[in-house]
Protein backbone atom coordinates (compact mmCIF):
# COMPACT_ATOMS: atom_id res chain seq x y z
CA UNK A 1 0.00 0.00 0.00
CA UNK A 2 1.29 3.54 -1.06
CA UNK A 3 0.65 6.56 0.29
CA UNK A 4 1.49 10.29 -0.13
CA UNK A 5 2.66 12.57 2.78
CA UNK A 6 1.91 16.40 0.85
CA UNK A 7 3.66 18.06 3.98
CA UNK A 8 5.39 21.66 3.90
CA UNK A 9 8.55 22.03 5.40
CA UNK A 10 12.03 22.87 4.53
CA UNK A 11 13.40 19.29 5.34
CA UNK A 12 13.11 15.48 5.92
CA UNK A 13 12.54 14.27 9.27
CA UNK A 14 13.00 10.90 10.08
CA UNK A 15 12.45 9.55 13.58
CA UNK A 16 13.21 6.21 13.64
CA UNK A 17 14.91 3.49 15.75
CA UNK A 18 18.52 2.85 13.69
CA UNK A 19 19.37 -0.11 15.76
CA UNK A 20 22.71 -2.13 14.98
CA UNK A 21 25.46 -3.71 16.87
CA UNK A 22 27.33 -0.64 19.09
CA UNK A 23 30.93 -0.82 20.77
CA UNK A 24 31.38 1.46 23.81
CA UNK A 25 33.66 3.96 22.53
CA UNK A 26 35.05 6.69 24.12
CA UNK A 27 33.89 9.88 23.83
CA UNK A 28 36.62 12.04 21.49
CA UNK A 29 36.45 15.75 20.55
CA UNK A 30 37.12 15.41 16.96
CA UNK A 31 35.15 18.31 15.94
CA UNK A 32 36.34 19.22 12.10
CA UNK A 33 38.03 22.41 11.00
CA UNK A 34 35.12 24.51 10.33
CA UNK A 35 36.45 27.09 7.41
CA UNK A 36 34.82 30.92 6.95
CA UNK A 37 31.85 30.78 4.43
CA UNK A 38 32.61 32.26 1.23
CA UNK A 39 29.63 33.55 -0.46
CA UNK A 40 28.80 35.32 -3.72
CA UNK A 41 27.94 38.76 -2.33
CA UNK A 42 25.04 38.95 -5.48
CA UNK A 43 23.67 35.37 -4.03
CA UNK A 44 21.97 35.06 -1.08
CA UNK A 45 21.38 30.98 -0.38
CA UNK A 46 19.99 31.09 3.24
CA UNK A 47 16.77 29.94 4.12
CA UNK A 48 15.02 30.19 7.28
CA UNK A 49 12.03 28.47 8.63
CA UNK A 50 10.64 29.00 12.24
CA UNK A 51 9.20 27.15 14.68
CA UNK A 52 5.77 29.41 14.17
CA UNK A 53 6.15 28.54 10.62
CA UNK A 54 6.24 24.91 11.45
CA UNK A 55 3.49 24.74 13.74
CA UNK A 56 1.44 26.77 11.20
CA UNK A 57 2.10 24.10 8.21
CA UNK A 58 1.23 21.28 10.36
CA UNK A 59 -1.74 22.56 12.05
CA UNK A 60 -2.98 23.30 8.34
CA UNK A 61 -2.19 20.01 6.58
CA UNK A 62 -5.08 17.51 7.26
CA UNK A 63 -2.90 14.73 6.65
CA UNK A 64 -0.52 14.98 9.52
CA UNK A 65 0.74 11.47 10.57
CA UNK A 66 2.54 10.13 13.40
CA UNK A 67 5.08 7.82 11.34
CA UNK A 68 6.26 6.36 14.13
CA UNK A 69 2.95 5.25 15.74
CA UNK A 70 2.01 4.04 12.14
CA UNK A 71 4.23 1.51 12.15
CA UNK A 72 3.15 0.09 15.13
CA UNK A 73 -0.11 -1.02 13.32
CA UNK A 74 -0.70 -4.96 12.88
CA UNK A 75 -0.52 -4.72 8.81
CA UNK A 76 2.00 -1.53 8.04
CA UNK A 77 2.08 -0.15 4.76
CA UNK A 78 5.21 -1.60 2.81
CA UNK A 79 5.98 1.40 1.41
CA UNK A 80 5.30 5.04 1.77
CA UNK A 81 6.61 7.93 -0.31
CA UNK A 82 7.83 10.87 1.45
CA UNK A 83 7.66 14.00 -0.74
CA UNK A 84 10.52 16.03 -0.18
CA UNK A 85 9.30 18.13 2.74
CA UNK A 86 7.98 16.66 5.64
CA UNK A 87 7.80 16.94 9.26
CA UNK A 88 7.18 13.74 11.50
CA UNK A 89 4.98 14.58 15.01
CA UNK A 90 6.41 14.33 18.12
CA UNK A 91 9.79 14.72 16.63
CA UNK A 92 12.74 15.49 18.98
CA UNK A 93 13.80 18.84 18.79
CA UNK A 94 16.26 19.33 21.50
CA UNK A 95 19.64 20.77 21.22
CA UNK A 96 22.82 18.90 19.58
CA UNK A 97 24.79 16.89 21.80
CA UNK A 98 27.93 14.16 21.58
CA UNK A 99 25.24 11.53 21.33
CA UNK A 100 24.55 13.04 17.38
CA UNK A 101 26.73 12.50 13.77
CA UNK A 102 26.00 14.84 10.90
CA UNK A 103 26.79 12.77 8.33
CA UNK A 104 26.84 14.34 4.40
CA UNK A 105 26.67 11.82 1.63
CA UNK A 106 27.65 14.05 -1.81
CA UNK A 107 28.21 11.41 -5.15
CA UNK A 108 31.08 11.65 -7.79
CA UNK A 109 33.30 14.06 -7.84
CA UNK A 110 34.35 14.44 -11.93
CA UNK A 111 36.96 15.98 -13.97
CA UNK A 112 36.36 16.44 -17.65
CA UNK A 113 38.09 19.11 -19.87
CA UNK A 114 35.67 21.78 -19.22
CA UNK A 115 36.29 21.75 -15.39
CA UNK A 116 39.79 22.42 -15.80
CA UNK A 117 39.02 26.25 -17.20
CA UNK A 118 38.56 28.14 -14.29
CA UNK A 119 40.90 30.60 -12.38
CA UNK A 120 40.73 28.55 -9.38
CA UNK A 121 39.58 24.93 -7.99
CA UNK A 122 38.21 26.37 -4.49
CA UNK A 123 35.84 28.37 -7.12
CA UNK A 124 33.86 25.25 -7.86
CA UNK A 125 33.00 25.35 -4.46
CA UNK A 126 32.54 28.80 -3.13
CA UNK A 127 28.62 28.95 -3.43
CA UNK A 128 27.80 25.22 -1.71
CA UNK A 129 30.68 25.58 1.32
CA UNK A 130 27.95 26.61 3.61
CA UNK A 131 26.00 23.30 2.71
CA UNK A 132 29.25 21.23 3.60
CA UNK A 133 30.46 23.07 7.00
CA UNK A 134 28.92 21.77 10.13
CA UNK A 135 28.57 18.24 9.10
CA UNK A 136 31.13 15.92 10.87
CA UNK A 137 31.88 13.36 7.84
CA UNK A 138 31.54 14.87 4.38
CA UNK A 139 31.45 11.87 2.03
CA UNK A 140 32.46 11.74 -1.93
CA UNK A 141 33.62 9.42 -4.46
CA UNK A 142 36.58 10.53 -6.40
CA UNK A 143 35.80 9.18 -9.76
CA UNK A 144 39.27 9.17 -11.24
CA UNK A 145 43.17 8.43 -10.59
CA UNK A 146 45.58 11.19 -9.23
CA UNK A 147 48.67 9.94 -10.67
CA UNK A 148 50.89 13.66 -10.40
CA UNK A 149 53.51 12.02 -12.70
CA UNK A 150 51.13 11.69 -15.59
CA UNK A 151 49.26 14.35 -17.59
CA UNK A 152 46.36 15.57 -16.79
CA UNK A 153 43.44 13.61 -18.93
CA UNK A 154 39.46 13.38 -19.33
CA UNK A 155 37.08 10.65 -20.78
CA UNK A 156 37.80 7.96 -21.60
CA UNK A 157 40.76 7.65 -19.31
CA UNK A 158 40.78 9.91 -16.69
CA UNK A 159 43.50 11.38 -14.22
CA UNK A 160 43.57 14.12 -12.13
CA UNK A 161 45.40 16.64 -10.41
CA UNK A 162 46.22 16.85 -7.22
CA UNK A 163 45.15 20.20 -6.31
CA UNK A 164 41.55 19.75 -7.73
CA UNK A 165 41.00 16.91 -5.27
CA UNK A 166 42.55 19.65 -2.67
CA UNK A 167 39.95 21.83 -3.54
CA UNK A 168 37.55 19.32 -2.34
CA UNK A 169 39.26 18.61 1.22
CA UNK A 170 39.26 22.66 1.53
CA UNK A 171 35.73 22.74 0.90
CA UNK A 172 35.19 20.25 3.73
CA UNK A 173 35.03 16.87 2.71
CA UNK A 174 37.07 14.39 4.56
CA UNK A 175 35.60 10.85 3.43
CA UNK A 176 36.58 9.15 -0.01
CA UNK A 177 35.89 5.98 -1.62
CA UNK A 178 38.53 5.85 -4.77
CA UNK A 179 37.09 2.51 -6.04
CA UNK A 180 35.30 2.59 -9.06
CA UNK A 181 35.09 1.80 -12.89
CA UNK A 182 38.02 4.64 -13.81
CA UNK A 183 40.20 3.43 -10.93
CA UNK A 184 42.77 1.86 -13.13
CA UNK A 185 41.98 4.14 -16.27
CA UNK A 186 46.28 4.70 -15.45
CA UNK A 187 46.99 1.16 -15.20
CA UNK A 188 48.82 0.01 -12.10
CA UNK A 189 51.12 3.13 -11.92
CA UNK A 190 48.12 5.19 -11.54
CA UNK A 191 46.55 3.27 -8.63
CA UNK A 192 49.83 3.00 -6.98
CA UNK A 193 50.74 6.71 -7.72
CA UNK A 194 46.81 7.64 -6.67
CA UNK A 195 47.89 5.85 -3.27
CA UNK A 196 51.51 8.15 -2.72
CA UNK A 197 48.72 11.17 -3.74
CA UNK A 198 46.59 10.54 -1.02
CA UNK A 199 49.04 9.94 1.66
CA UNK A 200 50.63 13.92 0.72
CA UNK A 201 46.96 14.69 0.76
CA UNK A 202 46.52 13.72 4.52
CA UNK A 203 49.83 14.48 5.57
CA UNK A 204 49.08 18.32 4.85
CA UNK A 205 45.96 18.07 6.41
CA UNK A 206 46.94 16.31 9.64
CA UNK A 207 49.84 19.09 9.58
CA UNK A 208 46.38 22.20 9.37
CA UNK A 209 45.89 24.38 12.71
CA UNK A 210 43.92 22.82 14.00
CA UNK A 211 44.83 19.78 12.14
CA UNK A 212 42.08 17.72 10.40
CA UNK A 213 41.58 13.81 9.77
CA UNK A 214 40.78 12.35 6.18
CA UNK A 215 39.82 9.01 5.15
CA UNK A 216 40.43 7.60 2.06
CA UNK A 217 40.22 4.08 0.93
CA UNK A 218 38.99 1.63 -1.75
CA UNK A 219 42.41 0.76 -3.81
CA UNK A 220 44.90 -1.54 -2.35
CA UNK A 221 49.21 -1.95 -1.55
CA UNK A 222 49.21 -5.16 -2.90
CA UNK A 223 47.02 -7.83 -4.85
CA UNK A 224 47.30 -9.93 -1.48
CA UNK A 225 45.73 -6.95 0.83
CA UNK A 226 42.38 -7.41 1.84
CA UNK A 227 40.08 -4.85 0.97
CA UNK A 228 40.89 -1.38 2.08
CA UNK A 229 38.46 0.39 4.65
CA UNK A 230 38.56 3.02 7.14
CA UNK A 231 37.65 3.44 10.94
CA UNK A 232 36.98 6.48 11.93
CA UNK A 233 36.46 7.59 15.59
CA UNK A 234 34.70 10.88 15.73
CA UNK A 235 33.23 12.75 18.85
CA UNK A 236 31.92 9.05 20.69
CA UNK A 237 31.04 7.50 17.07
CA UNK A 238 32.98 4.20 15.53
CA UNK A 239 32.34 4.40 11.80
CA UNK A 240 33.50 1.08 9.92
CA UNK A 241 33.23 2.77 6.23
CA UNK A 242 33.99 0.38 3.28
CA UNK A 243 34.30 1.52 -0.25
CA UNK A 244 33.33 -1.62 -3.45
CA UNK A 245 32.59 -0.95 -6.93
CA UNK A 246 31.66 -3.86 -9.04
CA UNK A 247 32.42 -2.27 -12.48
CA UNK A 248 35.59 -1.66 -13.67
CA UNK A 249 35.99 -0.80 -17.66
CA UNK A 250 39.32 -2.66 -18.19
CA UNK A 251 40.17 -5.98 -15.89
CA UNK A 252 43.52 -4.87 -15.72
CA UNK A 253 45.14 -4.62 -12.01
CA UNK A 254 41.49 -5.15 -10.52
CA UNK A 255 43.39 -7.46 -7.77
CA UNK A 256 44.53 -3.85 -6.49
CA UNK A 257 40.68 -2.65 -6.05
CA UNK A 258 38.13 -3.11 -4.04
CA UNK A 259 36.37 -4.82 -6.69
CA UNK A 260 33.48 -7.98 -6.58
CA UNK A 261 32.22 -9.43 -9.67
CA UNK A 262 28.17 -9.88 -10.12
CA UNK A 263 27.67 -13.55 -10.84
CA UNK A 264 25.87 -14.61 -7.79
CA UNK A 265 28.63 -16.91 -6.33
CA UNK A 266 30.62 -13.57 -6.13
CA UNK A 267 28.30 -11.70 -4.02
CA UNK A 268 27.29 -14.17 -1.70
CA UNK A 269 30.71 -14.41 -0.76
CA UNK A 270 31.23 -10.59 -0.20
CA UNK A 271 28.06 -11.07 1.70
CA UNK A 272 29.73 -13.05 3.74
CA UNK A 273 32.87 -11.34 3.59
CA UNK A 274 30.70 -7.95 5.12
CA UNK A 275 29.51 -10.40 8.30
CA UNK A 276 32.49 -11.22 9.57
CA UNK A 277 34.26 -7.84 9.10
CA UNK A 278 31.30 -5.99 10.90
CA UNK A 279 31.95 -9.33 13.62
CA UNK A 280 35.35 -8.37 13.35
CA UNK A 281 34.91 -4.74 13.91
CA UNK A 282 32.50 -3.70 16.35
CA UNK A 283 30.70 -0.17 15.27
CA UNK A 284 28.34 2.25 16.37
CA UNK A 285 27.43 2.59 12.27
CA UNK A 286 28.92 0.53 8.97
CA UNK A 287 28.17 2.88 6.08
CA UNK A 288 29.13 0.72 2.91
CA UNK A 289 30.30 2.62 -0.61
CA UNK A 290 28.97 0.86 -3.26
CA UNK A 291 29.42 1.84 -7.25
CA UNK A 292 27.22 -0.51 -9.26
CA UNK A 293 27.18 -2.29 -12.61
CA UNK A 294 24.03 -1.14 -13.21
CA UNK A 295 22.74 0.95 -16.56
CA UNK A 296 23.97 5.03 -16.48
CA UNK A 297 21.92 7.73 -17.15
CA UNK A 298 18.70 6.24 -15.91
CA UNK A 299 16.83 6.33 -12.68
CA UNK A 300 15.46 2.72 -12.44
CA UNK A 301 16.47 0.17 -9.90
CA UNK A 302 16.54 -3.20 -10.87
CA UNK A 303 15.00 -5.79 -8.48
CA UNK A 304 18.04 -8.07 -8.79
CA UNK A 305 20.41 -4.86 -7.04
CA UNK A 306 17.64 -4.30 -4.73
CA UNK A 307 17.44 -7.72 -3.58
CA UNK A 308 21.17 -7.79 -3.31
CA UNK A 309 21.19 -4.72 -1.05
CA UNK A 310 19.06 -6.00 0.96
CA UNK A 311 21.10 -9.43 1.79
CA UNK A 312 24.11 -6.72 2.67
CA UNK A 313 21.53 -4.74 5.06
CA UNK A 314 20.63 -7.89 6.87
CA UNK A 315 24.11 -9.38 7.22
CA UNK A 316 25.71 -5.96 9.42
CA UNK A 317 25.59 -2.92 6.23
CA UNK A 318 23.67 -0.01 7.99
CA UNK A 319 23.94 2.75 5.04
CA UNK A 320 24.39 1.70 1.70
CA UNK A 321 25.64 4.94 -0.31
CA UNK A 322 25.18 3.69 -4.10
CA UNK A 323 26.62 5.49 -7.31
CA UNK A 324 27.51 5.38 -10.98
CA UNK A 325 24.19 6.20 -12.74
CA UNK A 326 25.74 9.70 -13.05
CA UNK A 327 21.87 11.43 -12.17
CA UNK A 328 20.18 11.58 -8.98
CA UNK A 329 17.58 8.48 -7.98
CA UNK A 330 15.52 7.45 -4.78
CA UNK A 331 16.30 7.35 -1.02
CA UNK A 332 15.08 4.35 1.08
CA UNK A 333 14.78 3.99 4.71
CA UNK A 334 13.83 0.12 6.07
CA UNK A 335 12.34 -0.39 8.98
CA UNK A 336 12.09 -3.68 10.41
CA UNK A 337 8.42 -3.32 12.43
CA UNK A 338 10.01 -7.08 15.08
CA UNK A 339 13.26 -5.94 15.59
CA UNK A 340 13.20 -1.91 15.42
CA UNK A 341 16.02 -2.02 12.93
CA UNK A 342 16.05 0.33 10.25
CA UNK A 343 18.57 1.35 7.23
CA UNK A 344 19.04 3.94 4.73
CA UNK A 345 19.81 3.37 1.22
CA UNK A 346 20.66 6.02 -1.37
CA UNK A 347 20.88 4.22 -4.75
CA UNK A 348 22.42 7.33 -6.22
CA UNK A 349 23.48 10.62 -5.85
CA UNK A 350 24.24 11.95 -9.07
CA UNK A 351 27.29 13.83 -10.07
CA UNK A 352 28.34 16.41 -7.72
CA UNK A 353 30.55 18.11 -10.07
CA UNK A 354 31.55 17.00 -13.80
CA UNK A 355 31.64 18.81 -17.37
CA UNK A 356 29.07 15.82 -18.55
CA UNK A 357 26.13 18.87 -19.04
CA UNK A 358 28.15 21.22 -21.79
CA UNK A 359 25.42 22.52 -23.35
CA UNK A 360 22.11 22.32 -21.22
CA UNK A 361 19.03 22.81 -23.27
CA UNK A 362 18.49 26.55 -22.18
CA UNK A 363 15.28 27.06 -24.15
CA UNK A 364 13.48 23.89 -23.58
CA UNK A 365 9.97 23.26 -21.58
CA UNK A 366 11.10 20.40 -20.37
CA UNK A 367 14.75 19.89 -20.11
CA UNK A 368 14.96 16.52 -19.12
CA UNK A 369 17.52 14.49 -21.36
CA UNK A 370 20.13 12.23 -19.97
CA UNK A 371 23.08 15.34 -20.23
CA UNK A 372 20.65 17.80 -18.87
CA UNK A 373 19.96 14.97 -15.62
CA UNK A 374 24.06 14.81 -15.06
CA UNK A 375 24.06 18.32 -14.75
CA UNK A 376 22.89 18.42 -11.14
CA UNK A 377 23.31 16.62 -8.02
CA UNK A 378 22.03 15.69 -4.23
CA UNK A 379 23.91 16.46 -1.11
CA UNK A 380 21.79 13.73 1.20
CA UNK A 381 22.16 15.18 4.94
CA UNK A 382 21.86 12.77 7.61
CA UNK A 383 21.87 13.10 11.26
CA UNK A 384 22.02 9.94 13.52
CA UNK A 385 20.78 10.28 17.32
CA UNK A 386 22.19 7.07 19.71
CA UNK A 387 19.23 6.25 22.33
CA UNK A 388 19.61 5.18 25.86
CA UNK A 389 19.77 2.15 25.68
CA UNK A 390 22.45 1.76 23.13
CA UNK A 391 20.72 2.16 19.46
CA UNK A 392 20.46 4.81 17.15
CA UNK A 393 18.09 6.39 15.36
CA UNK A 394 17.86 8.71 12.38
CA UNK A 395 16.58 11.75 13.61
CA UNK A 396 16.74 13.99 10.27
CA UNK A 397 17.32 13.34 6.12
CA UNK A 398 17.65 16.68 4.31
CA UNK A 399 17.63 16.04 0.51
CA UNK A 400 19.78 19.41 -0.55
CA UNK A 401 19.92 19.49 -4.75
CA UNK A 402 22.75 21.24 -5.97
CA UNK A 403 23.92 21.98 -10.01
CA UNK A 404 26.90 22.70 -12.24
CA UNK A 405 26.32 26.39 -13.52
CA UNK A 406 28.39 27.78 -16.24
CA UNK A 407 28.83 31.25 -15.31
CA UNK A 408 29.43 34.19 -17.89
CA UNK A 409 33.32 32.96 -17.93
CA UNK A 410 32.51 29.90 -19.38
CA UNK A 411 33.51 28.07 -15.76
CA UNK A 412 31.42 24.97 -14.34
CA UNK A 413 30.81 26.08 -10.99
CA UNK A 414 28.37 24.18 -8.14
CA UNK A 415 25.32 26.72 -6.73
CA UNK A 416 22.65 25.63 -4.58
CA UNK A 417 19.99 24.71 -6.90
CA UNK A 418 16.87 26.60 -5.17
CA UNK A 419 15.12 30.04 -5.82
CA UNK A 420 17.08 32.28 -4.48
CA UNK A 421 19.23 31.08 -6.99
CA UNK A 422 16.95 31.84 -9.68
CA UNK A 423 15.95 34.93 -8.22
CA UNK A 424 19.92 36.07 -9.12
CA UNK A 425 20.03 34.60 -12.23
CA UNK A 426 16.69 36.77 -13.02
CA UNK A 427 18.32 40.03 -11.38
CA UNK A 428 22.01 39.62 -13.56
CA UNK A 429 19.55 39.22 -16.00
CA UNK A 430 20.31 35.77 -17.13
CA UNK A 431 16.59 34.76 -18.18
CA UNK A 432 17.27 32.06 -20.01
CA UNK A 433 19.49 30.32 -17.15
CA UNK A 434 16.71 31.22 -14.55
CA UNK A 435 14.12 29.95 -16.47
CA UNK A 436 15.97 26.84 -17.15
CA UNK A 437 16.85 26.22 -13.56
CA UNK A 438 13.34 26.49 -12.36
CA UNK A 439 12.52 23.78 -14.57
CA UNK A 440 15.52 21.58 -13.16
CA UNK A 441 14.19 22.24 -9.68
CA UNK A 442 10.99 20.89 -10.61
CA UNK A 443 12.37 17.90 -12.36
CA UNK A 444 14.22 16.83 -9.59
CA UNK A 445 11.82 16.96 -7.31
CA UNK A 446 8.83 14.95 -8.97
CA UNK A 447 11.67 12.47 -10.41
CA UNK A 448 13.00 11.37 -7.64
CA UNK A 449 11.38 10.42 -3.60
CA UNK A 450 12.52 9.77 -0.04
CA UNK A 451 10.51 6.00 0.78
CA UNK A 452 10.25 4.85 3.69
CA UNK A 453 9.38 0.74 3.60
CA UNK A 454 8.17 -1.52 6.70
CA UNK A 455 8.81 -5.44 6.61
């Protein structure tokens, strides 16, 4: 049974029980560098919603629900689409404390030709910054090698520099996954030269005042190394994060990536693999990386993945973070109605930055082709709550939608991808721009939903 939450508010509020196997870790104040906000003076991208606003949207919306005492129901609805703004009753709005993660989950960072002309990296960035600071773990997937002995390259065989992956770290993120279907696009010299990269990468960082803590993994020393993965201890939390991909477009070197195949023998034994290193590992949360074999440039999720993420949920995965498709598709949270577990998938994220939308289709009523769709992307904010008696829950998901504007200097930059937005682009004037986003913003919110599902 389906059903259709039309409530009014500026985010996604999820108060659910987020229960999974917890460690007793120490409490550690590992609160992230938190850099000034640069802002386009002409663009104005804050929004501000008050509590009297709040009350007055939910006291006029006749289909207020109480989620959480819906689920308590004998026959629960198996799934239920929440539209992108939503409030949840009785939802806890006390202040921030130790016992809360703000978790950002962003999707592939890209370099084609076009991003390369542009006065300066930290430019891409400038307009979304206030998006990334204040979130503890700032997640992307760097979809590329960064072999600095090599030339800089684009499609088919990427590489890229080191200082546009900087540019990323300076903007705030600080967790990686380098495993995907480029990763040996430079052969093993690349993945081995990507690995000396990274190390400089956190080096410099750790050496910052204050200094700050990156994660990257997903390629590996040696063809004997397990797969590469990260813990990462922040502020009381004990995040087991593991990078996959299960495409690669050359078999070349894949023994030095965190790479399974798709026959089924091959992911039942990563399935087994991901029990016995969450046995091994004892964490508050296991957020799993995943880039997928499936079709690009299309939304649709094929039962065959779907079932497969599921198996991964059940065996220890607690977040699956999915990308390749290169566009933006659903968001699931699963709730298990005996056992109070629940999970979050995101089957993709889109591209967070990439030169794949060169000429967007300025004048059409309905830009919706496959290069207009890679042309924006999904910051997914996610803030986990542990309870007292040793779960967590996920108290808030705030679907943020972002896209690649080329400005008047023919540069791809990032801008929030909202009205105040199009309110500039109307003022400069650029009509047909602000005309074209406001057709984007509608697009991406009818294409794609936040679900909720109860087995």
């Amino acid at each position: 049974m389906i059903r259709k939450l039309t409530f009014a508010f500026i985010s996604v509020l999820f108060v659910l029980n987020f229960s999974c196997t917890s460690s007793n870790v120490q409490s550690k104040n590992n609160s992230a560098n938190q850099n000034n906000l640069i802002k386009d003076e002409n663009l104005n991208t804050s929004i501000s919603v008050t509590d009297s606003d709040v009350n007055e949207i939910v006291s006029k919306t006749s289909e207020t629900k109480d989620l959480r005492k819906d689920k308590q129901v004998q026959n629960p609805p198996e799934t239920e689409v929440l539209q992108e703004k939503v409030v949840l009753a009785e939802a806890d709005d006390k202040d921030e404390t130790d016992d809360e993660i703000k978790l950002l989950f962003a999707g592939d960072i890209m370099a084609h030709t076009n991003n390369y002309h542009i006065s300066s990296f930290d430019k891409i960035w400038r307009d979304v910054k206030y998006l990334i600071d204040g979130n503890d773990l700032v997640f992307a997937n760097i979809e590329a090698p960064i072999d600095t002995t090599k030339p800089v390259s684009s499609y088919p065989n990427f590489n890229m520099p080191q200082n546009y992956v900087q540019a990323a770290v300076d903007a705030g993120f600080n967790v990686f996954s380098l495993c995907n279907n480029h990763s040996n696009d430079q052969y093993l010299d690349g993945i081995k030269e990507t690995l000396k990269t990274v190390d400089r990468i956190c080096e410099m960082a750790a050496k910052n005042a204050p200094p700050r803590s990156l994660y990257f993994s997903g390629l590996k020393n040696s063809k004997e190394s397990e797969f590469s993965y990260n813990i990462i201890e922040k502020s009381g939390w004990k995040i087991l994060f593991l990078p996959m991909t299960e495409l690669l477009n050359r078999p070349d070197f894949s023994e030095y990536i965190n790479y399974v195949k798709t026959d089924d023998a091959s992911r039942n034994e990563f399935i087994d693999y991901v029990k016995k290193l969450r046995e091994k590992n004892p964490c508050t949360v296991f957020i799993l990386s995943f880039h997928t074999a499936e079709p690009e440039y299309t939304r649709n999720i094929t039962s065959r993945q779907e079932k497969f993420y599921k198996e991964l949920i059940k065996n220890g995965v607690d977040i699956i973070w999915a990308n390749h498709a290169h566009i933006i598709k659903n968001r699931k949270i699963i709730v298990d109605t005996e056992t109070n577990c629940d999970k979050l998938i995101m089957y993709a994220n889109g591209n967070t930055i990439s030169g794949q939308r060169r000429n967007p289709d300025l004048t059409s009523k309905n830009p919706n082709g496959e290069r207009d769709n890679t042309g924006d992307g999904l910051f997914y904010k996610v803030t986990l709550k542990k309870d007292n008696n040793g779960s967590v829950k996920i108290k808030k998901c705030e679907p943020i939608f972002i896209t690649t504007y080329i400005n008047t200097a023919n540069e791809f930059v990032l801008k929030p991808l909202n009205q105040d937005f199009v309110n500039y682009l109307y003022s400069v004037p650029r009509t047909n721009w602000a005309k074209y986003i406001e057709r984007r913003i509608n697009i991406n919110q009818e294409a794609t939903k936040d679900l909720i599902e109860w087995q």
